[in-house]
PDB file of N, CA and C in Angstrom:
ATOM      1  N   UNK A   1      88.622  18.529 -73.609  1.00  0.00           N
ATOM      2  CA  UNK A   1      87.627  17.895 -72.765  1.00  0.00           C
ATOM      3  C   UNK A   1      87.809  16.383 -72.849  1.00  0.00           C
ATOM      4  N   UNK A   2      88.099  15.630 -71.867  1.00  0.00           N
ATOM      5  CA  UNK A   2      88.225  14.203 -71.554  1.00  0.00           C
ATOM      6  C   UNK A   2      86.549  13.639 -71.671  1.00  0.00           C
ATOM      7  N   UNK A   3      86.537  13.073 -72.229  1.00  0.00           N
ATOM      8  CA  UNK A   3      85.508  12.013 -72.514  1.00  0.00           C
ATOM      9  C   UNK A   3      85.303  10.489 -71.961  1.00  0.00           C
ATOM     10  N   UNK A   4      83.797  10.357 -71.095  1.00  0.00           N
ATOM     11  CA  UNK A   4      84.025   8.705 -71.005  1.00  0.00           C
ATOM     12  C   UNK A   4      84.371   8.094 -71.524  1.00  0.00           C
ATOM     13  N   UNK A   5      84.722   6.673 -71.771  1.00  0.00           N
ATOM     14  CA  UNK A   5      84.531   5.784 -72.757  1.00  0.00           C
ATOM     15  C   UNK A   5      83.036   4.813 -73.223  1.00  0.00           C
ATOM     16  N   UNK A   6      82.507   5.322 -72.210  1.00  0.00           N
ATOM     17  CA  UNK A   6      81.620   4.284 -72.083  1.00  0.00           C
ATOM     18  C   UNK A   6      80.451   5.578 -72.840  1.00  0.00           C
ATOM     19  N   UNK A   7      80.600   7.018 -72.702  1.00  0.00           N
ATOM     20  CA  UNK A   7      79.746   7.754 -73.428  1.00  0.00           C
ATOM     21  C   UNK A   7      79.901   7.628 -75.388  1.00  0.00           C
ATOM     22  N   UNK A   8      81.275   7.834 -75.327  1.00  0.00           N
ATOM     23  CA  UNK A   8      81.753   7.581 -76.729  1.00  0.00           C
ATOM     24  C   UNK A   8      81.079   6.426 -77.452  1.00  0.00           C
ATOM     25  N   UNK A   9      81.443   4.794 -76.701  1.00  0.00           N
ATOM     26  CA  UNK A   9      80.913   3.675 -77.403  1.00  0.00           C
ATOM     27  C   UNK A   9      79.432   4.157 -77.010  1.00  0.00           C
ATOM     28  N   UNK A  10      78.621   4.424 -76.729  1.00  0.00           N
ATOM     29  CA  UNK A  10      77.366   4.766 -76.823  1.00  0.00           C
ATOM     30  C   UNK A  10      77.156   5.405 -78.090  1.00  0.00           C
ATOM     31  N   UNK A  11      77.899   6.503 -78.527  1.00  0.00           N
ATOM     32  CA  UNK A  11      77.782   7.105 -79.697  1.00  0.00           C
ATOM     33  C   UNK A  11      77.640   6.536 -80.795  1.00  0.00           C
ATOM     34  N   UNK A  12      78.915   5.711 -80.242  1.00  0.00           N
ATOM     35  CA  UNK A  12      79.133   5.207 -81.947  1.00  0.00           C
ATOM     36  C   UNK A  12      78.588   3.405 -82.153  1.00  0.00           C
ATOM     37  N   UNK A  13      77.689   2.573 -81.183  1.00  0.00           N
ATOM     38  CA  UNK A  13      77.020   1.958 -80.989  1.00  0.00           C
ATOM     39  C   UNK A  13      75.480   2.589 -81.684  1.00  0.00           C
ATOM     40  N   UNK A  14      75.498   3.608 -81.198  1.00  0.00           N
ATOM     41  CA  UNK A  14      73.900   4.850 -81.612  1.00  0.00           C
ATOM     42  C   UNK A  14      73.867   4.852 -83.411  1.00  0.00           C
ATOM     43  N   UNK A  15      75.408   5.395 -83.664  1.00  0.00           N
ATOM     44  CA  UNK A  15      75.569   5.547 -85.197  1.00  0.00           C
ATOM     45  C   UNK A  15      75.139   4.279 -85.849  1.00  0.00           C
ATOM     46  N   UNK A  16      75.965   2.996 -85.656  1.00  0.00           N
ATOM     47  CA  UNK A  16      75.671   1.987 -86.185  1.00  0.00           C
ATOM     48  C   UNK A  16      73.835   1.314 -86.153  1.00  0.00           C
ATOM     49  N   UNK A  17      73.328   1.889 -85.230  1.00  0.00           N
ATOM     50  CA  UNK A  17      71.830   1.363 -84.850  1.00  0.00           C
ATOM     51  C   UNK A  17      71.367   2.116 -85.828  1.00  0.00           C
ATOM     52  N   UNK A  18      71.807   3.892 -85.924  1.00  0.00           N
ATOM     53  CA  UNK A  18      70.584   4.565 -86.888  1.00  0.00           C
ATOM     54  C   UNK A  18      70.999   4.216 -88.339  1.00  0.00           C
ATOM     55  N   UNK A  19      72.096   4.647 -88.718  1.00  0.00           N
ATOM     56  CA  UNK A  19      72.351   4.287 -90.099  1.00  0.00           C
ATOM     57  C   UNK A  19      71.667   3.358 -90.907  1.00  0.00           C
ATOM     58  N   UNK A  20      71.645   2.475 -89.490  1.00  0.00           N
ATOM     59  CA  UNK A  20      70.939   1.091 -90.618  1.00  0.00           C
ATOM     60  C   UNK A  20      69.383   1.223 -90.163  1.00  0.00           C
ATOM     61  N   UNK A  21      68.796   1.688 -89.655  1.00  0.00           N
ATOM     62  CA  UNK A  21      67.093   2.286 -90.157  1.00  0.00           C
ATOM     63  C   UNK A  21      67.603   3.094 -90.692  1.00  0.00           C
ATOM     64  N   UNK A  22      67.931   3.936 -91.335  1.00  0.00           N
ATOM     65  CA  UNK A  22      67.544   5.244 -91.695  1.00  0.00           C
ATOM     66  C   UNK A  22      68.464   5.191 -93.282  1.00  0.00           C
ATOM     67  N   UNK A  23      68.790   4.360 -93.478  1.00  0.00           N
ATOM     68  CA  UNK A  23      70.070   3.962 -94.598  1.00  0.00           C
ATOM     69  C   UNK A  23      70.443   5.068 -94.889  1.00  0.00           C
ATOM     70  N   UNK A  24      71.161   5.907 -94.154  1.00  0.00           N
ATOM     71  CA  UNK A  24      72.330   7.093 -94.841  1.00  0.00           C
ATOM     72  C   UNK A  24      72.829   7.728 -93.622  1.00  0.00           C
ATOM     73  N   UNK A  25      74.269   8.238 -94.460  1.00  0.00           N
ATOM     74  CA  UNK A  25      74.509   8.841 -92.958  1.00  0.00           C
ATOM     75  C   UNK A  25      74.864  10.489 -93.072  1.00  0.00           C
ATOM     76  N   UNK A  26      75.752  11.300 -91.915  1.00  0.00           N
ATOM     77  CA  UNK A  26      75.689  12.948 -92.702  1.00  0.00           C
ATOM     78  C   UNK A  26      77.190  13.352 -92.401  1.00  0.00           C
ATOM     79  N   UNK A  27      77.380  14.351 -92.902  1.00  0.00           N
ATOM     80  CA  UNK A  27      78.933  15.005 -93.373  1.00  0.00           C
ATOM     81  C   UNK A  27      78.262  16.068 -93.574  1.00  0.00           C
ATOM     82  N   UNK A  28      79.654  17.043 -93.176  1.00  0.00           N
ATOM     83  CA  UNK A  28      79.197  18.542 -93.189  1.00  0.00           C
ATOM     84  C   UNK A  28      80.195  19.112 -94.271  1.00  0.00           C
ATOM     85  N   UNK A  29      79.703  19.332 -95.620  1.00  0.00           N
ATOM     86  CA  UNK A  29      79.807  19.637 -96.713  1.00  0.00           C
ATOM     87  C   UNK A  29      80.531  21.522 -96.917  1.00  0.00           C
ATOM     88  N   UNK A  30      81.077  21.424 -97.673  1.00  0.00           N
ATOM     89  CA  UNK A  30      81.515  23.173 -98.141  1.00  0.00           C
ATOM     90  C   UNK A  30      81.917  23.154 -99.579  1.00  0.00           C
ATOM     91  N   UNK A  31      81.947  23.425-100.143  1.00  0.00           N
ATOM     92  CA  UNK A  31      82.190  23.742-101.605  1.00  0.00           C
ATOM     93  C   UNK A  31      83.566  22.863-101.717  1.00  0.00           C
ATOM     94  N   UNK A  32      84.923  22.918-101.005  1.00  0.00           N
ATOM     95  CA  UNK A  32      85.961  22.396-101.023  1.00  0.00           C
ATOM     96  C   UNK A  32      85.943  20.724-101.415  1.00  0.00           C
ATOM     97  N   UNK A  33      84.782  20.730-100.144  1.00  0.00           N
ATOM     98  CA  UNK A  33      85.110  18.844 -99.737  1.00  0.00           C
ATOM     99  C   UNK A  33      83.942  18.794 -98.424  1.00  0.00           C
ATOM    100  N   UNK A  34      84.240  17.762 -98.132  1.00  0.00           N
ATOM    101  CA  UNK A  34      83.826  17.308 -96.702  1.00  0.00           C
ATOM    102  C   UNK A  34      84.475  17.860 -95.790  1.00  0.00           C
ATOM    103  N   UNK A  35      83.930  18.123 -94.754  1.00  0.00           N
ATOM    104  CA  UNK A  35      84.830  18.520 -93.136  1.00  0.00           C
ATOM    105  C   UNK A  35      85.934  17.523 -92.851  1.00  0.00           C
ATOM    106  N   UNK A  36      87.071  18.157 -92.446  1.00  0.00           N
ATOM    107  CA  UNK A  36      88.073  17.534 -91.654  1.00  0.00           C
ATOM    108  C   UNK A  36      88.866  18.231 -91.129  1.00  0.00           C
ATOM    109  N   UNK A  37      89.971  17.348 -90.338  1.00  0.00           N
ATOM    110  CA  UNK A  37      90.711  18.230 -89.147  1.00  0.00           C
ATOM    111  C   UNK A  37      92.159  16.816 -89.270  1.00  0.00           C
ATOM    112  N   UNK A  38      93.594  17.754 -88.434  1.00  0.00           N
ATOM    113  CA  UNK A  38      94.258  16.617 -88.434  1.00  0.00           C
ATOM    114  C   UNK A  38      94.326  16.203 -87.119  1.00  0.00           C
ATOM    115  N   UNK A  39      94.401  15.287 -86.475  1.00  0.00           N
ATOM    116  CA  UNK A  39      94.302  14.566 -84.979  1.00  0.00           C
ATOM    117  C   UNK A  39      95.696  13.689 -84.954  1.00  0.00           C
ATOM    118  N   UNK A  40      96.394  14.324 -83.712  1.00  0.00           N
ATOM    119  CA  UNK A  40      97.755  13.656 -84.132  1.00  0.00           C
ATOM    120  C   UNK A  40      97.499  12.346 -83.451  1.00  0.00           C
ATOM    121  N   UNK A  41      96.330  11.732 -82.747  1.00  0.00           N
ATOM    122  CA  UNK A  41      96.452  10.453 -82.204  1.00  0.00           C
ATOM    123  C   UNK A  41      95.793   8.694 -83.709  1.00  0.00           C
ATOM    124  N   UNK A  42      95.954   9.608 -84.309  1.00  0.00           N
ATOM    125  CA  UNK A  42      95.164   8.763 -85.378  1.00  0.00           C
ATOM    126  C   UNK A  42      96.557   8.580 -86.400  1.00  0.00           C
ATOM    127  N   UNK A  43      96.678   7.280 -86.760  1.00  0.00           N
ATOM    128  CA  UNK A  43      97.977   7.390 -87.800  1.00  0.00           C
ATOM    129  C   UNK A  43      96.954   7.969 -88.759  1.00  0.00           C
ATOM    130  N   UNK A  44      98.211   8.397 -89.782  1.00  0.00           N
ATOM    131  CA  UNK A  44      97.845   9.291 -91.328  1.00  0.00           C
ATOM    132  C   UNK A  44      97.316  11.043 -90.432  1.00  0.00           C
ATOM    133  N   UNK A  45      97.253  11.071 -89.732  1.00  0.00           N
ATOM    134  CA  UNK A  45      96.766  12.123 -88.879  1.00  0.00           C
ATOM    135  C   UNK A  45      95.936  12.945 -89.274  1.00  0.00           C
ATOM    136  N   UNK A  46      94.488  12.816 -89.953  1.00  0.00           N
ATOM    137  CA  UNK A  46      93.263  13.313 -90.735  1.00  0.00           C
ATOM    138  C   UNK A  46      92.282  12.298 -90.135  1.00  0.00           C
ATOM    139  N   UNK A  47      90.857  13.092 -89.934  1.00  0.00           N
ATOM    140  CA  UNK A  47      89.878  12.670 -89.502  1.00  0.00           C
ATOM    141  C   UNK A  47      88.709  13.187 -90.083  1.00  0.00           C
ATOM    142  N   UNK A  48      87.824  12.588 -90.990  1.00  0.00           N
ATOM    143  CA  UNK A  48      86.638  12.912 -91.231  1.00  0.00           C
ATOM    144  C   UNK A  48      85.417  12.396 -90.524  1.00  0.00           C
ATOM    145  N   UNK A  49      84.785  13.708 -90.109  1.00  0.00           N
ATOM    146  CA  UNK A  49      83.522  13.127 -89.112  1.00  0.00           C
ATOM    147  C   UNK A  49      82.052  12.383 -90.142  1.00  0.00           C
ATOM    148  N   UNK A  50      81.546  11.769 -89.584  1.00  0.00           N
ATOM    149  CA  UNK A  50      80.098  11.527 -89.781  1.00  0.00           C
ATOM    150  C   UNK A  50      79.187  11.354 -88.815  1.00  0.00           C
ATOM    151  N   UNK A  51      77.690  11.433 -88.976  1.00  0.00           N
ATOM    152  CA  UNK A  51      77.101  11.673 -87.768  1.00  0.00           C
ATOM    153  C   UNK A  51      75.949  10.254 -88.689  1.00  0.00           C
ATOM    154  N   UNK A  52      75.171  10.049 -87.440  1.00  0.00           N
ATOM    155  CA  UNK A  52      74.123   9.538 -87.850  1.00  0.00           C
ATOM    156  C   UNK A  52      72.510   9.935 -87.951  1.00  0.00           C
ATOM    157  N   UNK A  53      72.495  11.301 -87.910  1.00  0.00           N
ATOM    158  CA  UNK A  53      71.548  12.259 -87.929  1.00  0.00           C
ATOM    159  C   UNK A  53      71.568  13.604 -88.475  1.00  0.00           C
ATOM    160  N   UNK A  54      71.062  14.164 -89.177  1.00  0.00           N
ATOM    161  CA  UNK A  54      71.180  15.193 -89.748  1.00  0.00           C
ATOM    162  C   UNK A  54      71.195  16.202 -88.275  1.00  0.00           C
ATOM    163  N   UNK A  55      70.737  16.394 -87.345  1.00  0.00           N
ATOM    164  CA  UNK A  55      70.730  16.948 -86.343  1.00  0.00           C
ATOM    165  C   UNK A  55      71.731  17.479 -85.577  1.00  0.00           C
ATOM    166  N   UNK A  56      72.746  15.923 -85.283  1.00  0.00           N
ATOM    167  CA  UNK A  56      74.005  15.669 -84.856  1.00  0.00           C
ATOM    168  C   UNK A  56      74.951  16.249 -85.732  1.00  0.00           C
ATOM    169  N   UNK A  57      75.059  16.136 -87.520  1.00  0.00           N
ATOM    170  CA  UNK A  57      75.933  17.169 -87.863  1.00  0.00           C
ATOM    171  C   UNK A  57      75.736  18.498 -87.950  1.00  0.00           C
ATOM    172  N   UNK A  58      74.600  18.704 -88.054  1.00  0.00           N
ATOM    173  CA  UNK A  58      74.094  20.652 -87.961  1.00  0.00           C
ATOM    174  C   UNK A  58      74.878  21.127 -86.677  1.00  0.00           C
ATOM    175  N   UNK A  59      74.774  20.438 -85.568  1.00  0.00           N
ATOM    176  CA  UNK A  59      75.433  20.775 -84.051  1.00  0.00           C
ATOM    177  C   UNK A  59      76.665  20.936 -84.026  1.00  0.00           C
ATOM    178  N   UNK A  60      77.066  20.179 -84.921  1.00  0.00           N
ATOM    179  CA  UNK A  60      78.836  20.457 -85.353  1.00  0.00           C
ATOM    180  C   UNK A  60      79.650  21.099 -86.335  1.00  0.00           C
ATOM    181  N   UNK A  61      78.277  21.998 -86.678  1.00  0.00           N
ATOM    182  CA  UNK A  61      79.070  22.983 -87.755  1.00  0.00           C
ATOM    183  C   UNK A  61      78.860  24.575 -86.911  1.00  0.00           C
ATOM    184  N   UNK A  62      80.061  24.431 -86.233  1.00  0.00           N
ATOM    185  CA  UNK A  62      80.298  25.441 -85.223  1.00  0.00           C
ATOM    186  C   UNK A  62      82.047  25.996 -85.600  1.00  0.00           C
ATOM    187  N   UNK A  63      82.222  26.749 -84.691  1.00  0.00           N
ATOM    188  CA  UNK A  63      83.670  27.611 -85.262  1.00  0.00           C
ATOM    189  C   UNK A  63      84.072  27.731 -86.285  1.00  0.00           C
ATOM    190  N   UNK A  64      85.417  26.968 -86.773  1.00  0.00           N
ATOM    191  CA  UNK A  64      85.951  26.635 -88.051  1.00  0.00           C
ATOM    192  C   UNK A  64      85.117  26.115 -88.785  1.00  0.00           C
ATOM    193  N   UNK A  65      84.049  25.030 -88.796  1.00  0.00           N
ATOM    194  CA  UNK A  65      82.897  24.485 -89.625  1.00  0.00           C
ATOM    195  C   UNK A  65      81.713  24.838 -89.727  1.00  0.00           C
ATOM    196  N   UNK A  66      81.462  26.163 -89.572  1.00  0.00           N
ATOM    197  CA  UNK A  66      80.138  27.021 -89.470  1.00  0.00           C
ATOM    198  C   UNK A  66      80.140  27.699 -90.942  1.00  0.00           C
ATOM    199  N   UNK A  67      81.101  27.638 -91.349  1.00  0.00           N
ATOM    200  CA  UNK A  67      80.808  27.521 -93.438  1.00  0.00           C
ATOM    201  C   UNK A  67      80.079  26.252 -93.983  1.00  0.00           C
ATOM    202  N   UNK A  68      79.815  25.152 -93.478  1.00  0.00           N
ATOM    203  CA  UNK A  68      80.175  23.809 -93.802  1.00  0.00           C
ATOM    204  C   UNK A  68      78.153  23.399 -93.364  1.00  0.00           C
ATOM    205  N   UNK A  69      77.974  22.935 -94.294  1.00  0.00           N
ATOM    206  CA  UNK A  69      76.277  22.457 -94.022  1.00  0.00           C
ATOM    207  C   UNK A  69      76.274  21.203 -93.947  1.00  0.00           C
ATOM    208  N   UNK A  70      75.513  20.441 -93.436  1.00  0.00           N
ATOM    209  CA  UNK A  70      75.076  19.145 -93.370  1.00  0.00           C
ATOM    210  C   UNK A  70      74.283  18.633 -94.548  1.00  0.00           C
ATOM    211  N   UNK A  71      75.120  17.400 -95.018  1.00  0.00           N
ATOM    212  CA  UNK A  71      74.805  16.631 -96.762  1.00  0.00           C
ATOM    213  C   UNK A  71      74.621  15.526 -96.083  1.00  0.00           C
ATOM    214  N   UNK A  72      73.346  15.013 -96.725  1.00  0.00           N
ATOM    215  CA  UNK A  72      73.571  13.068 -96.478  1.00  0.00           C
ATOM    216  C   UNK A  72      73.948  12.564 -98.080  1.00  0.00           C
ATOM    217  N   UNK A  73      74.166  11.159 -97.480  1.00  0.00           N
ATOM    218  CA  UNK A  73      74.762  10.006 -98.181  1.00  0.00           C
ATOM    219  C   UNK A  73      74.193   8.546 -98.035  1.00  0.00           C
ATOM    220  N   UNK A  74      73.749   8.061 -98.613  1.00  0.00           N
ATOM    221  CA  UNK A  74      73.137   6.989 -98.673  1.00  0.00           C
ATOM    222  C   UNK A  74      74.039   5.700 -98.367  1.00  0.00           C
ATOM    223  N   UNK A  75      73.713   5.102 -97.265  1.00  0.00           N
ATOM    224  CA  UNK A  75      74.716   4.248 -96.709  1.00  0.00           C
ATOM    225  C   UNK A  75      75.112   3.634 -97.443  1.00  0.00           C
ATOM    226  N   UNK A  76      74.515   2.696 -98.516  1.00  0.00           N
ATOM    227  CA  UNK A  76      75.275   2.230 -99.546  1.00  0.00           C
ATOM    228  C   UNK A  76      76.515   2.572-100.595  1.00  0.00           C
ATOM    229  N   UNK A  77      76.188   4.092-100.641  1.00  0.00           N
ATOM    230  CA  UNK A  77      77.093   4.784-101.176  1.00  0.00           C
ATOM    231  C   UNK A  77      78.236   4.839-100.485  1.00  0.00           C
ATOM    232  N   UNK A  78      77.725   5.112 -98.778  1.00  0.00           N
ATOM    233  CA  UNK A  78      78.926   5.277 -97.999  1.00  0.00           C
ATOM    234  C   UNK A  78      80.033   4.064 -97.817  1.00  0.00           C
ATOM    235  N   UNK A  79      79.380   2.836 -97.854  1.00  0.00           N
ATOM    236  CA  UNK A  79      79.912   1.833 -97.737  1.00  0.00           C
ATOM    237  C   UNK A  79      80.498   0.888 -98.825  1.00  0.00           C
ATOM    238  N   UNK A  80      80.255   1.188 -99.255  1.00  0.00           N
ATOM    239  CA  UNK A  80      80.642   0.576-101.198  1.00  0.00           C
ATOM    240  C   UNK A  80      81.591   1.428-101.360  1.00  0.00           C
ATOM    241  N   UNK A  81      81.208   2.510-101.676  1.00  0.00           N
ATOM    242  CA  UNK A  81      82.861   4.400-102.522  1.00  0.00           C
ATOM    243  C   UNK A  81      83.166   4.572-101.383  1.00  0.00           C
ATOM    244  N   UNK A  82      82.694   5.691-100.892  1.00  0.00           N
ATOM    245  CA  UNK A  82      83.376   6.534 -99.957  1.00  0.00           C
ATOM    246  C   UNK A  82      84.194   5.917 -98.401  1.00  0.00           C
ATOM    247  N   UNK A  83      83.907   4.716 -98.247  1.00  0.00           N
ATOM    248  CA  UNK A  83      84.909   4.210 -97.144  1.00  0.00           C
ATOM    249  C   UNK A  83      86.206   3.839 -97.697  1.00  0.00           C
ATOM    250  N   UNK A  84      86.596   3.730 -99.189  1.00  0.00           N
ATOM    251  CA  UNK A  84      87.343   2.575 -99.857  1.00  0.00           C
ATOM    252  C   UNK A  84      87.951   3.961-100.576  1.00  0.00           C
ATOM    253  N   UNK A  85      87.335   5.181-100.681  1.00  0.00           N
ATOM    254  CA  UNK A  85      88.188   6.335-101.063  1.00  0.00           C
ATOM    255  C   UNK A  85      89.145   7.008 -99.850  1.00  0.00           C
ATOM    256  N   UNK A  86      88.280   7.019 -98.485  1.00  0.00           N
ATOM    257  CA  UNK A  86      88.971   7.445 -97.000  1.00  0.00           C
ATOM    258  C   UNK A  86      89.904   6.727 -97.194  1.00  0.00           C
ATOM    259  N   UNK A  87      89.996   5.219 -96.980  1.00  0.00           N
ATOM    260  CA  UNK A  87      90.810   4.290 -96.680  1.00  0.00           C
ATOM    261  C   UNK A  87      92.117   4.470 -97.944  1.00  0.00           C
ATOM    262  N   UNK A  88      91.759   5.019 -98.827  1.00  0.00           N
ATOM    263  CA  UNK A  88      93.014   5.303 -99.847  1.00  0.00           C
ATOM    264  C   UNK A  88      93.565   6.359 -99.814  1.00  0.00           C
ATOM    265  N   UNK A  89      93.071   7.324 -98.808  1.00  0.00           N
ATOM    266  CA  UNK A  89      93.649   8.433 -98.769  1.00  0.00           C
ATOM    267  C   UNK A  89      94.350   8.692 -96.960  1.00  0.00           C
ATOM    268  N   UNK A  90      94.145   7.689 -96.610  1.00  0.00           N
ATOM    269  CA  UNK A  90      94.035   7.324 -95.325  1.00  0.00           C
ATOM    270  C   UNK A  90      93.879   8.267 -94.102  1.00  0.00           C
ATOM    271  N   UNK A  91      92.564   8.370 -94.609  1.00  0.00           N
ATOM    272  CA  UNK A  91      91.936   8.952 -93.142  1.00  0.00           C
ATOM    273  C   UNK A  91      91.091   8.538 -93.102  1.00  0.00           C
ATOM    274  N   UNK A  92      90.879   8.514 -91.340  1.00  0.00           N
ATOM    275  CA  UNK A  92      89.650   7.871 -90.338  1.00  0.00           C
ATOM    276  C   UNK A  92      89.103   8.337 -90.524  1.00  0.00           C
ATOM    277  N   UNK A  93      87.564   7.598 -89.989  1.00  0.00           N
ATOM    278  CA  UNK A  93      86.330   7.892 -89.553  1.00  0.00           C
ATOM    279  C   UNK A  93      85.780   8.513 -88.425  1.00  0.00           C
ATOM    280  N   UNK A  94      85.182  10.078 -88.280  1.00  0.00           N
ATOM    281  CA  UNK A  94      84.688  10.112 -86.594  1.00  0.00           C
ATOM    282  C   UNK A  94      83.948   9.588 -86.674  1.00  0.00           C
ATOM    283  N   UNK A  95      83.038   9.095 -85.518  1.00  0.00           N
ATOM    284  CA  UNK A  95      81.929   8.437 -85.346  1.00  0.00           C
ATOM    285  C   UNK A  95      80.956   9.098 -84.405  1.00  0.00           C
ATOM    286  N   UNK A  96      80.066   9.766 -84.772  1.00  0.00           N
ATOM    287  CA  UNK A  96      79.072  10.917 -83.829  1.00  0.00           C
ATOM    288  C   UNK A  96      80.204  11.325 -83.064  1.00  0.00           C
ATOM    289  N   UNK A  97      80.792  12.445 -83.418  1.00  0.00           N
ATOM    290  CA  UNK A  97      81.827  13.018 -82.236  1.00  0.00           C
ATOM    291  C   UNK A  97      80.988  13.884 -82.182  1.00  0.00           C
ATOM    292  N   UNK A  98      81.623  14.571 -80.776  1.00  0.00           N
ATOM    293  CA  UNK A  98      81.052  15.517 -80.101  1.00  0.00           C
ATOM    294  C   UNK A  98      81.571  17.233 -80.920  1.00  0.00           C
ATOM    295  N   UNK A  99      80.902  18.271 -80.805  1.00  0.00           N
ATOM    296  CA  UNK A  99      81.686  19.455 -81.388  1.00  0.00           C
ATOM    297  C   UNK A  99      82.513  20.049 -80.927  1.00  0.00           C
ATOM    298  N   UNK A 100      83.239  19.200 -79.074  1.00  0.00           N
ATOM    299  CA  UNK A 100      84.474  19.542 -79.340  1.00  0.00           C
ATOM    300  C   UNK A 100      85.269  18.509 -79.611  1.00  0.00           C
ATOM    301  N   UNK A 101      84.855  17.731 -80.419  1.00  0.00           N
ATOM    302  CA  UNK A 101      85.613  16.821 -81.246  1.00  0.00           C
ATOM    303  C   UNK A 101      86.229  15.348 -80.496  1.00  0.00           C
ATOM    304  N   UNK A 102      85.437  14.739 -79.288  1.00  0.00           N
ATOM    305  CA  UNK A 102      85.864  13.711 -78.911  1.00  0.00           C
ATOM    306  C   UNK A 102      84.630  12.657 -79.519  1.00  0.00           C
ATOM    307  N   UNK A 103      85.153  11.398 -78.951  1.00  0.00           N
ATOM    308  CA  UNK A 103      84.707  10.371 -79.378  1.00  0.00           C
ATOM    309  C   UNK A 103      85.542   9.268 -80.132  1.00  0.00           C
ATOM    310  N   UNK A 104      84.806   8.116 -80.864  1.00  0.00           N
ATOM    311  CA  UNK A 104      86.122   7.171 -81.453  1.00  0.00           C
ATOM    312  C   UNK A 104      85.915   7.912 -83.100  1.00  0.00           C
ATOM    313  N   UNK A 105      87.157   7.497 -83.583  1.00  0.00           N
ATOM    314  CA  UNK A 105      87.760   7.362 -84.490  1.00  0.00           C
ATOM    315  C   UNK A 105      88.276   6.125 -85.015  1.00  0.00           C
ATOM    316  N   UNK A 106      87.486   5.526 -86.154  1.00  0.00           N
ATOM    317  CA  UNK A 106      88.231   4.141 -86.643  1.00  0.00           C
ATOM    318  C   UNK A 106      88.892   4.154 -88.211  1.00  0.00           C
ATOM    319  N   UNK A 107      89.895   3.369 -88.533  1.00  0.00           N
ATOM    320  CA  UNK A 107      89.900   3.136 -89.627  1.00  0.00           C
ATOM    321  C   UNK A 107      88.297   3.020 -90.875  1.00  0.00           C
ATOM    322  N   UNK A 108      88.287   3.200 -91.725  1.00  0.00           N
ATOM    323  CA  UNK A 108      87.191   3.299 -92.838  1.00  0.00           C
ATOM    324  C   UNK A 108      87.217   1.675 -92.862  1.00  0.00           C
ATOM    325  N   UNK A 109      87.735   0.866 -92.991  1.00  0.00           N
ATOM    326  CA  UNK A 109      87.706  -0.462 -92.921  1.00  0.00           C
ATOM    327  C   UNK A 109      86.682  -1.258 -91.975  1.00  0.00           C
ATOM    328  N   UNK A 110      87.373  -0.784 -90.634  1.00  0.00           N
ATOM    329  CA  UNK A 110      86.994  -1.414 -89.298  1.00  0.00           C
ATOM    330  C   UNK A 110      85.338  -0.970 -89.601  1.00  0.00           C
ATOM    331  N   UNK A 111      85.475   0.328 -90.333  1.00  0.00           N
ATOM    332  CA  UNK A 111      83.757   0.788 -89.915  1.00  0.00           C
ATOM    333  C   UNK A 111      82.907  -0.224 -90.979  1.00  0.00           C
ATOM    334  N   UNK A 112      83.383  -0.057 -92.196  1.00  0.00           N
ATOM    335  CA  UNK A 112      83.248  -0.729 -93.352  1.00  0.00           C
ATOM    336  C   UNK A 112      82.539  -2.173 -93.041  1.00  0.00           C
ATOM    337  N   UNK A 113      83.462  -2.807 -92.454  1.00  0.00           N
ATOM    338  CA  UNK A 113      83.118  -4.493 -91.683  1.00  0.00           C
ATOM    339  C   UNK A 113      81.870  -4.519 -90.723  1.00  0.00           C
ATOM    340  N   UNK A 114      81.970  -3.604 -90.184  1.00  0.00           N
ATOM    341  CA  UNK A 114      81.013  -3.831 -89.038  1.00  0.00           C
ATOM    342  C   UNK A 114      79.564  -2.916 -89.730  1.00  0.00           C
ATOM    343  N   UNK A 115      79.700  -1.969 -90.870  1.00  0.00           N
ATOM    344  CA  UNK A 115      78.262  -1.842 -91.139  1.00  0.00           C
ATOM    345  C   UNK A 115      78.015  -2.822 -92.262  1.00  0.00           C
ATOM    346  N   UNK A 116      78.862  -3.717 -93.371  1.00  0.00           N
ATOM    347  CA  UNK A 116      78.292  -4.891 -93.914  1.00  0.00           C
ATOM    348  C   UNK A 116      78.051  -6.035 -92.771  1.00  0.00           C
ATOM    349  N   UNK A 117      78.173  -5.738 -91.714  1.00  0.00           N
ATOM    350  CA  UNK A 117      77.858  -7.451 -91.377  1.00  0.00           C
ATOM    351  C   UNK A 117      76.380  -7.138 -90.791  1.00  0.00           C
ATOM    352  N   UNK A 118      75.702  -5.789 -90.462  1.00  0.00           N
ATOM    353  CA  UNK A 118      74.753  -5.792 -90.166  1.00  0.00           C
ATOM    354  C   UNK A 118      73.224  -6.715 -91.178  1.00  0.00           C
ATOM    355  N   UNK A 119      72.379  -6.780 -90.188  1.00  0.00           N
ATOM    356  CA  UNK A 119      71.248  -7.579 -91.066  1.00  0.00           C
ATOM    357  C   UNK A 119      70.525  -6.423 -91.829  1.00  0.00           C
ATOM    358  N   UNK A 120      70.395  -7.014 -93.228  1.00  0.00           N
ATOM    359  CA  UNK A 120      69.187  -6.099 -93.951  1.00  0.00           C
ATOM    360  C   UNK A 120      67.953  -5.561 -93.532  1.00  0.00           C
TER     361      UNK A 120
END
């Protein structure tokens, strides 16, 4: 499924707005690890999603990720460890993707920068 662009940056414009009221964000959890998939348009070709609503990841634990429950994380956590562990293992970030899996994808960095520069 082809995706706007202009729906996508909505998404992930949306993510960055809630995260920071709501300080945490969600991953859909399984005993293994976190959810992921490989996406051959992403170098390192691995993508881990996050949502900015517990809602938004419940919706995406469908097919292959319907083992997989929705965990939050406390943005601080996310942004301090867990972007700086992605980024060493090098895989991206989804950003509210959709459950059939469109939307952006950024480096853990790029996301990293742009949720420290937000105001407290």
């Amino acid at each position: 499924m082809i995706e706007s662009p202009q729906l996508a940056n909505a998404r992930y414009r949306r993510f960055v707005e809630e995260v920071q009221q709501t300080g945490c964000v969600w991953g859909l959890f399984e005993g293994t690890g976190w959810a992921n998939w490989s996406d051959e348009e992403v170098p390192g070709g691995r993508v881990i999603p996050f949502w900015s609503s517990e809602q938004d990841a419940c919706a995406n634990a469908v097919g292959g990720l319907s083992d997989y429950t929705a965990e939050s994380v406390l943005l601080d956590e996310f942004v301090g460890q867990l972007l700086a562990i992605l980024e060493e293992h090098g895989l991206w970030v989804g950003v509210n993707l959709t459950p059939e899996r469109t939307g952006i994808s950024v480096p853990p960095a790029v996301l990293k920068e742009e949720l420290e520069g937000l105001p407290a």
